[in-house]
PDB file of N, CA and C in Angstrom:
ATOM      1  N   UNK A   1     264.877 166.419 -47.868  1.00  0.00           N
ATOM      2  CA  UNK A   1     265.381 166.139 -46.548  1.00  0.00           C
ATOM      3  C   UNK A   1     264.215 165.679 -45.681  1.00  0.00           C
ATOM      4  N   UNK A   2     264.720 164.555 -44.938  1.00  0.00           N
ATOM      5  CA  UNK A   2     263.079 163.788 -44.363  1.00  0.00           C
ATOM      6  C   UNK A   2     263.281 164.664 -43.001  1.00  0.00           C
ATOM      7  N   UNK A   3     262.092 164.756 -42.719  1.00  0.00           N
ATOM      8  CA  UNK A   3     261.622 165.411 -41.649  1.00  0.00           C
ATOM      9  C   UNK A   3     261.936 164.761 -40.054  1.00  0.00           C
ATOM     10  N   UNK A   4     263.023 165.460 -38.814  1.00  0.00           N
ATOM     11  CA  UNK A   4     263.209 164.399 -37.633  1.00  0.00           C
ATOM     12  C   UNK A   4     261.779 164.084 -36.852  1.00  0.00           C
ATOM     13  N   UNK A   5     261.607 163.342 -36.433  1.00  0.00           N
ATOM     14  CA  UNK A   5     260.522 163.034 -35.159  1.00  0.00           C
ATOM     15  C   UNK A   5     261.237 163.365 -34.318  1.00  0.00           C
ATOM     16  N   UNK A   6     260.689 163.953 -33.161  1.00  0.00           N
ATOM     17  CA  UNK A   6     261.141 163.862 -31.694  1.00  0.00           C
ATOM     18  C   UNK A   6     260.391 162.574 -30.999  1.00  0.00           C
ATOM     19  N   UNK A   7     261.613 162.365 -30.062  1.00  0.00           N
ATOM     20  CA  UNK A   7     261.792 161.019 -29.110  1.00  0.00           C
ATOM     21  C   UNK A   7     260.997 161.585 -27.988  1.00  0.00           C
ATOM     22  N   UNK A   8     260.096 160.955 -27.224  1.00  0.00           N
ATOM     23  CA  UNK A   8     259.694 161.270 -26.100  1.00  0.00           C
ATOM     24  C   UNK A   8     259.555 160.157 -25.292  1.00  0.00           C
ATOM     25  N   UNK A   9     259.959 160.629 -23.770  1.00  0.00           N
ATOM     26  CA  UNK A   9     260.278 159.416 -22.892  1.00  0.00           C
ATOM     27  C   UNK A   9     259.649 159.236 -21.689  1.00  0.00           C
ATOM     28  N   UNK A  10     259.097 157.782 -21.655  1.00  0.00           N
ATOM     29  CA  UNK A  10     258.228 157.586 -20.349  1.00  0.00           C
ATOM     30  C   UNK A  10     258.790 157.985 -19.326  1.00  0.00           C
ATOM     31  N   UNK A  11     260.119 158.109 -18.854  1.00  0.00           N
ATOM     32  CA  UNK A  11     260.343 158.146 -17.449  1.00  0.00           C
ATOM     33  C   UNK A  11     259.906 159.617 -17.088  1.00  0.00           C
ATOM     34  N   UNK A  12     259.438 160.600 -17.719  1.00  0.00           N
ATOM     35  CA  UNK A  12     258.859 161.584 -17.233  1.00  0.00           C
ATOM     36  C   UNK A  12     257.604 161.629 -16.840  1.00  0.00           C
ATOM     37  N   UNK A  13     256.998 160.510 -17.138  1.00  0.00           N
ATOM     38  CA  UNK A  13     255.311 160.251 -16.559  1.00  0.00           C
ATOM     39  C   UNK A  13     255.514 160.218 -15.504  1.00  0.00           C
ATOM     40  N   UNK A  14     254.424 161.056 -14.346  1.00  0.00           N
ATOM     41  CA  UNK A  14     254.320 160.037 -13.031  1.00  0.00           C
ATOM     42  C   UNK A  14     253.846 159.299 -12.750  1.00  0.00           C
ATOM     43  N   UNK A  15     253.681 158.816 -11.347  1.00  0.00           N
ATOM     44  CA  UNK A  15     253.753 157.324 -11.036  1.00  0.00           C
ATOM     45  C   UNK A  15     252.062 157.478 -11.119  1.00  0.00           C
ATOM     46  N   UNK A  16     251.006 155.890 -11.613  1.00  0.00           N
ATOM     47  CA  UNK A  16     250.016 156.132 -11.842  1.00  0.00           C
ATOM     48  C   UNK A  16     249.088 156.238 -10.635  1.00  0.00           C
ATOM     49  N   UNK A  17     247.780 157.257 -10.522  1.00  0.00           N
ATOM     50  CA  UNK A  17     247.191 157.506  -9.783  1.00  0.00           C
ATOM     51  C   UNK A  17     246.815 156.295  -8.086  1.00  0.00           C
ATOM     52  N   UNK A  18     247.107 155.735  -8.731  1.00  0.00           N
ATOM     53  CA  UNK A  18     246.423 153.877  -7.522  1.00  0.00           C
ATOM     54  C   UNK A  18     247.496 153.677  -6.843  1.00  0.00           C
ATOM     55  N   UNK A  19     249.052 154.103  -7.505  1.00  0.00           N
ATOM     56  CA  UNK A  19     250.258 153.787  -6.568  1.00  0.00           C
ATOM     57  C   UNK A  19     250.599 155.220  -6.091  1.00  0.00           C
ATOM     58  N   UNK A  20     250.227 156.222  -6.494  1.00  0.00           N
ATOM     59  CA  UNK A  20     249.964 157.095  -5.780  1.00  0.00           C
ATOM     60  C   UNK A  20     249.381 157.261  -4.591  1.00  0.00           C
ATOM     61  N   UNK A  21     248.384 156.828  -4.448  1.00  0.00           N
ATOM     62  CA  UNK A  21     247.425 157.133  -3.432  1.00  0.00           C
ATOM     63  C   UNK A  21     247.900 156.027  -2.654  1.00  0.00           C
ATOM     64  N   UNK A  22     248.274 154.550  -3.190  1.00  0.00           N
ATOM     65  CA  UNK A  22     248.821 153.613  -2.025  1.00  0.00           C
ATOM     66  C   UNK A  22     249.938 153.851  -1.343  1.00  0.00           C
ATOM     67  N   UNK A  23     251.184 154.928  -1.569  1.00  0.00           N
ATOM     68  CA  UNK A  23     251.569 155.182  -1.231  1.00  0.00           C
ATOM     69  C   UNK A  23     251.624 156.594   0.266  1.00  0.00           C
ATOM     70  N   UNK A  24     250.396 157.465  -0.423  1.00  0.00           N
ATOM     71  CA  UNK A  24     249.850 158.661   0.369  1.00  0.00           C
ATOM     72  C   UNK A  24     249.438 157.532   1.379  1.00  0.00           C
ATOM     73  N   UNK A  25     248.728 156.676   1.428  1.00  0.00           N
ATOM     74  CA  UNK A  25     247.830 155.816   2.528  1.00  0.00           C
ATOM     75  C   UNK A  25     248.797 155.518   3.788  1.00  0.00           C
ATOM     76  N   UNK A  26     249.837 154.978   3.103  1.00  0.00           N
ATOM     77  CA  UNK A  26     251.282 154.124   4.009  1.00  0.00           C
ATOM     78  C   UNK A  26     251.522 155.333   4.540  1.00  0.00           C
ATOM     79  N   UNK A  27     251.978 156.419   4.078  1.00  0.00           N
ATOM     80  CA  UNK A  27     252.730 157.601   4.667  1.00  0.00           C
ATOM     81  C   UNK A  27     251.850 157.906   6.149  1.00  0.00           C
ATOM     82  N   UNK A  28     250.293 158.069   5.797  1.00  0.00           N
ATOM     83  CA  UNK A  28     249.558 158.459   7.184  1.00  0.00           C
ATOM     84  C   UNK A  28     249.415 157.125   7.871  1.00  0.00           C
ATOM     85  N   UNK A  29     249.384 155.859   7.376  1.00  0.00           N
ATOM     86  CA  UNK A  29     249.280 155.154   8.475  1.00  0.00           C
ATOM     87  C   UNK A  29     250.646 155.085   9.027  1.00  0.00           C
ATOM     88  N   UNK A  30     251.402 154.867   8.732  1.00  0.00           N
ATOM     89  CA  UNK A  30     252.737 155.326   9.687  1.00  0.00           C
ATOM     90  C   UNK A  30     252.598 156.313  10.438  1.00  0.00           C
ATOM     91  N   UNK A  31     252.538 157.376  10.051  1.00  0.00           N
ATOM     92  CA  UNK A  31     252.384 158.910  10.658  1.00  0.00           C
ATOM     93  C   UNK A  31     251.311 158.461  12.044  1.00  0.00           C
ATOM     94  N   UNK A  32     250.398 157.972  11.475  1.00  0.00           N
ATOM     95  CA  UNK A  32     249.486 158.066  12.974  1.00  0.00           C
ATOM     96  C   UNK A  32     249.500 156.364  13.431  1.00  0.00           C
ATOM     97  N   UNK A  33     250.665 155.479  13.350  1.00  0.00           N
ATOM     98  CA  UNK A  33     251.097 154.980  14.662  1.00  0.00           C
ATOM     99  C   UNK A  33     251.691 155.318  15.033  1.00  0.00           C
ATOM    100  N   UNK A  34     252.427 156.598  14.717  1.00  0.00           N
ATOM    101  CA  UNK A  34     253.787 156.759  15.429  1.00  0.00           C
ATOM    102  C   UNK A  34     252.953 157.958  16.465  1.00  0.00           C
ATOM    103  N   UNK A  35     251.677 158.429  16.145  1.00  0.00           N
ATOM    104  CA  UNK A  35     250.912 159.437  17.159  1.00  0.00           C
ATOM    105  C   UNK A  35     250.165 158.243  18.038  1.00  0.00           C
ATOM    106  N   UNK A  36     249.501 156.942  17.328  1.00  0.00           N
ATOM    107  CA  UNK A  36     249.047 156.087  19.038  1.00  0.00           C
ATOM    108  C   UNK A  36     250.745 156.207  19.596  1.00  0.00           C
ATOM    109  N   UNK A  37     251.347 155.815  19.261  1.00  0.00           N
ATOM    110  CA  UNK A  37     252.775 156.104  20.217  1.00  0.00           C
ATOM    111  C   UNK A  37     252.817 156.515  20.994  1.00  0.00           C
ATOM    112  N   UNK A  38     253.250 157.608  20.916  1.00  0.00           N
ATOM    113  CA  UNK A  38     253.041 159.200  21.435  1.00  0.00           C
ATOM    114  C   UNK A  38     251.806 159.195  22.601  1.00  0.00           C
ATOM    115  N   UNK A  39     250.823 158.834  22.095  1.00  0.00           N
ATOM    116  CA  UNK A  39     249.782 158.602  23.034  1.00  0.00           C
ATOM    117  C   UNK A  39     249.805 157.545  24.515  1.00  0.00           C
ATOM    118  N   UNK A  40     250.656 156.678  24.212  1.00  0.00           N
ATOM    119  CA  UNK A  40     250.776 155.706  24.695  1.00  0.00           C
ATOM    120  C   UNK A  40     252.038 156.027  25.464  1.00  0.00           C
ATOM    121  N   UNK A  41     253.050 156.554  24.983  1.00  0.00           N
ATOM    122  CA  UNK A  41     254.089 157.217  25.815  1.00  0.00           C
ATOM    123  C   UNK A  41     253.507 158.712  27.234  1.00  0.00           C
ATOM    124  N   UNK A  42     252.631 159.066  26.861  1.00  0.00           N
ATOM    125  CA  UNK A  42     252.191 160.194  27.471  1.00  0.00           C
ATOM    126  C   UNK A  42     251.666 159.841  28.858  1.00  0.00           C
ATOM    127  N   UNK A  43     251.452 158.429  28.739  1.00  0.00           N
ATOM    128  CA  UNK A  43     250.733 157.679  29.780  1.00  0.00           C
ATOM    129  C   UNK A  43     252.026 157.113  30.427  1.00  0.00           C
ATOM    130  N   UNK A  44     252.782 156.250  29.890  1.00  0.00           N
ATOM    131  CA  UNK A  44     253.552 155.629  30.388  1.00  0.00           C
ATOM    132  C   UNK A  44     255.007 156.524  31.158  1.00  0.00           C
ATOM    133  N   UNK A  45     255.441 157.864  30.434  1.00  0.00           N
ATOM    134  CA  UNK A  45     256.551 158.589  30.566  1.00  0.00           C
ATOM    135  C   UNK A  45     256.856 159.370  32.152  1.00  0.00           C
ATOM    136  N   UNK A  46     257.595 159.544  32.545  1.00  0.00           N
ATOM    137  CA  UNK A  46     257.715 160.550  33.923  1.00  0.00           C
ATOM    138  C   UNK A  46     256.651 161.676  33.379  1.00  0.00           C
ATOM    139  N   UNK A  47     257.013 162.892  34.189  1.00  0.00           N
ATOM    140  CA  UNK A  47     256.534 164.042  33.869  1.00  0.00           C
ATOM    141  C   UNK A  47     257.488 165.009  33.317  1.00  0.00           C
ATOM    142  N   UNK A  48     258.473 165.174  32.730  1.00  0.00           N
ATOM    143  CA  UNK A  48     258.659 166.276  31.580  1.00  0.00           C
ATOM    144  C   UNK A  48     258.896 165.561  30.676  1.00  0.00           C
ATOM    145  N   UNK A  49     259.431 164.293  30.240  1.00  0.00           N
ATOM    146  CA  UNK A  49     259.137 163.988  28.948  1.00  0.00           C
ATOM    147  C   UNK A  49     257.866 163.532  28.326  1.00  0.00           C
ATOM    148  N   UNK A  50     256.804 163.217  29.443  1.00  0.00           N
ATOM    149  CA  UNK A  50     255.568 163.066  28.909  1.00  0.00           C
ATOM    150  C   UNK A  50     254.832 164.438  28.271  1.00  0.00           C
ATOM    151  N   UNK A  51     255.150 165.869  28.230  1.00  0.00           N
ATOM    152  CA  UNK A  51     254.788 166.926  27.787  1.00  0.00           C
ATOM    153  C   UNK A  51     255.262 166.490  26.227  1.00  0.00           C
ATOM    154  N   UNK A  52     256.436 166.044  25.552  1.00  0.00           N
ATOM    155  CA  UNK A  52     256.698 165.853  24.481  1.00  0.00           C
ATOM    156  C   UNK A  52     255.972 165.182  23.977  1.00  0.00           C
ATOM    157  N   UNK A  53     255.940 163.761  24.324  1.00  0.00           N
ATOM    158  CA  UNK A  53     255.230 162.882  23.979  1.00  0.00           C
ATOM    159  C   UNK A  53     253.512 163.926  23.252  1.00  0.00           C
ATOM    160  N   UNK A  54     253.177 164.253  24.294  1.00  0.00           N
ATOM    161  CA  UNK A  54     251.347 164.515  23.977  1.00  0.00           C
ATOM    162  C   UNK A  54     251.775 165.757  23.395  1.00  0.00           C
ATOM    163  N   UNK A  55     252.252 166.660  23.927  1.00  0.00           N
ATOM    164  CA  UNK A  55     252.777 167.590  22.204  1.00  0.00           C
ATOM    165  C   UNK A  55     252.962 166.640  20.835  1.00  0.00           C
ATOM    166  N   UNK A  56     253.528 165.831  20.886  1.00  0.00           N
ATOM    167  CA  UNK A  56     253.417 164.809  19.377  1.00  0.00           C
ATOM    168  C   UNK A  56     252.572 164.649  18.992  1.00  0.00           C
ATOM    169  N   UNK A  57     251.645 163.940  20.075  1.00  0.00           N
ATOM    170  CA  UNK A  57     250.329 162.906  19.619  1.00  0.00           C
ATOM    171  C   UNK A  57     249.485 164.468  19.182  1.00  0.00           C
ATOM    172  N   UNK A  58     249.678 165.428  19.537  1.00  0.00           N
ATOM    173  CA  UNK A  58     248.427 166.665  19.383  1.00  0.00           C
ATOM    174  C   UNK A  58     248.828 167.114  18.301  1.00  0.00           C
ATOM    175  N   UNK A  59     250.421 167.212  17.806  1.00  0.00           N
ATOM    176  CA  UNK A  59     250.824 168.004  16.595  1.00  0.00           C
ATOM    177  C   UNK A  59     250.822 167.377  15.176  1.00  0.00           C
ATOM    178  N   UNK A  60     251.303 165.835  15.444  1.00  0.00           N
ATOM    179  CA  UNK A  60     251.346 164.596  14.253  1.00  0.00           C
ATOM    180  C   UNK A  60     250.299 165.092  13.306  1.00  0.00           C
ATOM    181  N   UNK A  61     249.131 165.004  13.349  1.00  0.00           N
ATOM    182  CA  UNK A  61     247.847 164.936  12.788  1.00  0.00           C
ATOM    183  C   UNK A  61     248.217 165.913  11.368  1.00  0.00           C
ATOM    184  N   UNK A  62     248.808 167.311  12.201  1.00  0.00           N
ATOM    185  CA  UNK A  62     248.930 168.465  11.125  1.00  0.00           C
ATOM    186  C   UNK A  62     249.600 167.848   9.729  1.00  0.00           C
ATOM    187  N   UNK A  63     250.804 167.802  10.360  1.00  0.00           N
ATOM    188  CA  UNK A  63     252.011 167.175   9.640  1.00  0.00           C
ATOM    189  C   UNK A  63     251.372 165.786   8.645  1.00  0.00           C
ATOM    190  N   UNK A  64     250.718 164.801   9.564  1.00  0.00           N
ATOM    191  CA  UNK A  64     250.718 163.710   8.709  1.00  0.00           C
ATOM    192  C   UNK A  64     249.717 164.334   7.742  1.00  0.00           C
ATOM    193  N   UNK A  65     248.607 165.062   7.610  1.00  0.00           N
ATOM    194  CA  UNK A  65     248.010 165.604   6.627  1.00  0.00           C
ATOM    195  C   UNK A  65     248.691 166.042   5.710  1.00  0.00           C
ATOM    196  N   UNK A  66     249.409 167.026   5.567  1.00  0.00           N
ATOM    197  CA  UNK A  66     250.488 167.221   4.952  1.00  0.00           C
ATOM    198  C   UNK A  66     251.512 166.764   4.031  1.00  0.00           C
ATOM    199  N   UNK A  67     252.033 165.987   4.695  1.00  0.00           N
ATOM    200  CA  UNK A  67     252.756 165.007   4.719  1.00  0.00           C
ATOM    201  C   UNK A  67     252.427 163.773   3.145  1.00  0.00           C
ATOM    202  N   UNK A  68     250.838 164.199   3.736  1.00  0.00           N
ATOM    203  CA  UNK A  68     250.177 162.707   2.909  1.00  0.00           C
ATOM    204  C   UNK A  68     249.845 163.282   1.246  1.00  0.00           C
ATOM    205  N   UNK A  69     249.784 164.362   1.548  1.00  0.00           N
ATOM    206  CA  UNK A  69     248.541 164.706   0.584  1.00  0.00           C
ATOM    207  C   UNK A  69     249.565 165.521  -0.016  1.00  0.00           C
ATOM    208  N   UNK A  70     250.953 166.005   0.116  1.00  0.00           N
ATOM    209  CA  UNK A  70     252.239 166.215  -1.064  1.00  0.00           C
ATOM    210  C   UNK A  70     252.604 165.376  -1.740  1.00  0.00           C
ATOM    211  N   UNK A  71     252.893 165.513  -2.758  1.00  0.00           N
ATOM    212  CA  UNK A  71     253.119 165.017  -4.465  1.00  0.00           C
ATOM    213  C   UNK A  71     252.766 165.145  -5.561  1.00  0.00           C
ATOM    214  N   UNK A  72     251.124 165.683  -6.018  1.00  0.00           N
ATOM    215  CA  UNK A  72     251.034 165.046  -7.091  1.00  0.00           C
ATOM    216  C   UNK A  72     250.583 166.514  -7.700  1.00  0.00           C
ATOM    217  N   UNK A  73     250.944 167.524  -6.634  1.00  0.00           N
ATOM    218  CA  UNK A  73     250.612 169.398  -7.618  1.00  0.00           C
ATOM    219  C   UNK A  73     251.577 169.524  -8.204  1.00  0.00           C
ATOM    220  N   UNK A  74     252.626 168.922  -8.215  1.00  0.00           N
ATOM    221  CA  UNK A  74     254.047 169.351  -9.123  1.00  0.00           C
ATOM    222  C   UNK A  74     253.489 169.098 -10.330  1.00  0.00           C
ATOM    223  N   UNK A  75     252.961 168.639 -10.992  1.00  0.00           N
ATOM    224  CA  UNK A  75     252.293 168.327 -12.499  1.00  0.00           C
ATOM    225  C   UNK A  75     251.949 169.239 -13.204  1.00  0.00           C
ATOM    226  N   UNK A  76     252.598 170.172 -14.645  1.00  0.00           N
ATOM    227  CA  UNK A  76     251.831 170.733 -14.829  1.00  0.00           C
ATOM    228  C   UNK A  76     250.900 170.463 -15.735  1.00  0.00           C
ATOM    229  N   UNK A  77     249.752 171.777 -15.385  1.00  0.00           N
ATOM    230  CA  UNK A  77     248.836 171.271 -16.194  1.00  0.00           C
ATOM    231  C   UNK A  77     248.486 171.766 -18.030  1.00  0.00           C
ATOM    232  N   UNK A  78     249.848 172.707 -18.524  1.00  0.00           N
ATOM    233  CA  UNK A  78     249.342 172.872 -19.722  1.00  0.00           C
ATOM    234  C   UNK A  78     250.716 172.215 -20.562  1.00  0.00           C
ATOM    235  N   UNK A  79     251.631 171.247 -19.721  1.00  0.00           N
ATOM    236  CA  UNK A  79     252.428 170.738 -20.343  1.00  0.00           C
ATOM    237  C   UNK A  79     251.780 169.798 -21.226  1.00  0.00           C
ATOM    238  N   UNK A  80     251.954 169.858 -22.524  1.00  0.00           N
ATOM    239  CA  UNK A  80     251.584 168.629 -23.769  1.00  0.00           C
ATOM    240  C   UNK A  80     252.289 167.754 -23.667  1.00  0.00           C
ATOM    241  N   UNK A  81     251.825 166.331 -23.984  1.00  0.00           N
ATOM    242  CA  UNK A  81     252.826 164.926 -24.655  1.00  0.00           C
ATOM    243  C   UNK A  81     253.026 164.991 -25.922  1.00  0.00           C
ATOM    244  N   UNK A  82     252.324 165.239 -26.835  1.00  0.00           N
ATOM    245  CA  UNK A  82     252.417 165.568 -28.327  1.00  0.00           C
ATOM    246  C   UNK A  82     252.462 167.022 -28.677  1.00  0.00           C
ATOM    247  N   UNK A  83     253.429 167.217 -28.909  1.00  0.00           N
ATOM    248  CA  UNK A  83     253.397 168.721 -29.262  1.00  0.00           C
ATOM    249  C   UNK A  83     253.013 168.821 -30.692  1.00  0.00           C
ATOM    250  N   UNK A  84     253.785 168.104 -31.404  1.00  0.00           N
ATOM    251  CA  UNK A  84     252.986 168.153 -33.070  1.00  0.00           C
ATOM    252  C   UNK A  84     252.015 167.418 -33.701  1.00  0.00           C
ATOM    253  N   UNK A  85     251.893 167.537 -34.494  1.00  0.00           N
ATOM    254  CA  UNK A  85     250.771 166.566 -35.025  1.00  0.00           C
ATOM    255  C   UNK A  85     251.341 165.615 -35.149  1.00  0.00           C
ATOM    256  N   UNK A  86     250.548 164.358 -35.217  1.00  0.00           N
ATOM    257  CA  UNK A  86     250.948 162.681 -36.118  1.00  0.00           C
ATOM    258  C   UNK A  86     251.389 162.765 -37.039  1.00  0.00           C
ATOM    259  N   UNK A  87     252.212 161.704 -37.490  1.00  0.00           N
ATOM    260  CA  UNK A  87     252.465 161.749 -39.163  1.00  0.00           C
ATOM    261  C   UNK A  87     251.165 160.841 -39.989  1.00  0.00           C
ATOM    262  N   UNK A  88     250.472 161.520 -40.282  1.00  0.00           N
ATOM    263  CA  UNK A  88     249.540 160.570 -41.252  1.00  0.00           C
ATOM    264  C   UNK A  88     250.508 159.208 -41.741  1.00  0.00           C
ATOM    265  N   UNK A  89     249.419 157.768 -42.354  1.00  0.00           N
ATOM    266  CA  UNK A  89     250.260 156.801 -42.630  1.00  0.00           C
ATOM    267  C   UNK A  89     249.913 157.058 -44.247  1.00  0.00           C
ATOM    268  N   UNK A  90     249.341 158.067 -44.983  1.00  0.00           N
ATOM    269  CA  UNK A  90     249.192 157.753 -45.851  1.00  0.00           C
ATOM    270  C   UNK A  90     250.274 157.781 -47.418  1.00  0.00           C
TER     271      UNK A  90
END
């Protein structure tokens, strides 16, 4: 009786490190125009919605850190791709 191989499938890889990080990049530059915003509203706004505004521009920062730098600990690290050996070709 011949022996099965197991099938293993790319779509469980993640996405590679460079579109990773180009993506983390976009997330904070969004994040902190939307704090010049905020900044720029704080100036321009009456006085009680300008308290929101600069509460934003002061709080964004946390968040977009955050924000940026989630994704890539979900990985673990003693999961194998090859669990068995090769089949020799000989």
């Amino acid at each position: 009786m011949a022996k099965k191989k197991k099938v293993f499938e790319i779509t469980d890889a993640p996405l590679a490190l460079t579109r990773d990080q180009a993506a983390r990049q976009k997330r904070y530059f969004i994040s902190m125009m939307v704090r010049t915003a905020c900044f720029v509203l704080t100036v321009i706004l009456p006085s009680p919605y300008r308290w929101f505004a600069l509460a934003g521009a002061v709080g964004l920062p946390y968040f977009a850190v955050v924000i940026a730098n989630a994704g890539r600990e979900t990985i673990t690290r003693n999961k194998q791709i090859i669990e068995d050996k090769p089949l020799s070709l000989d």
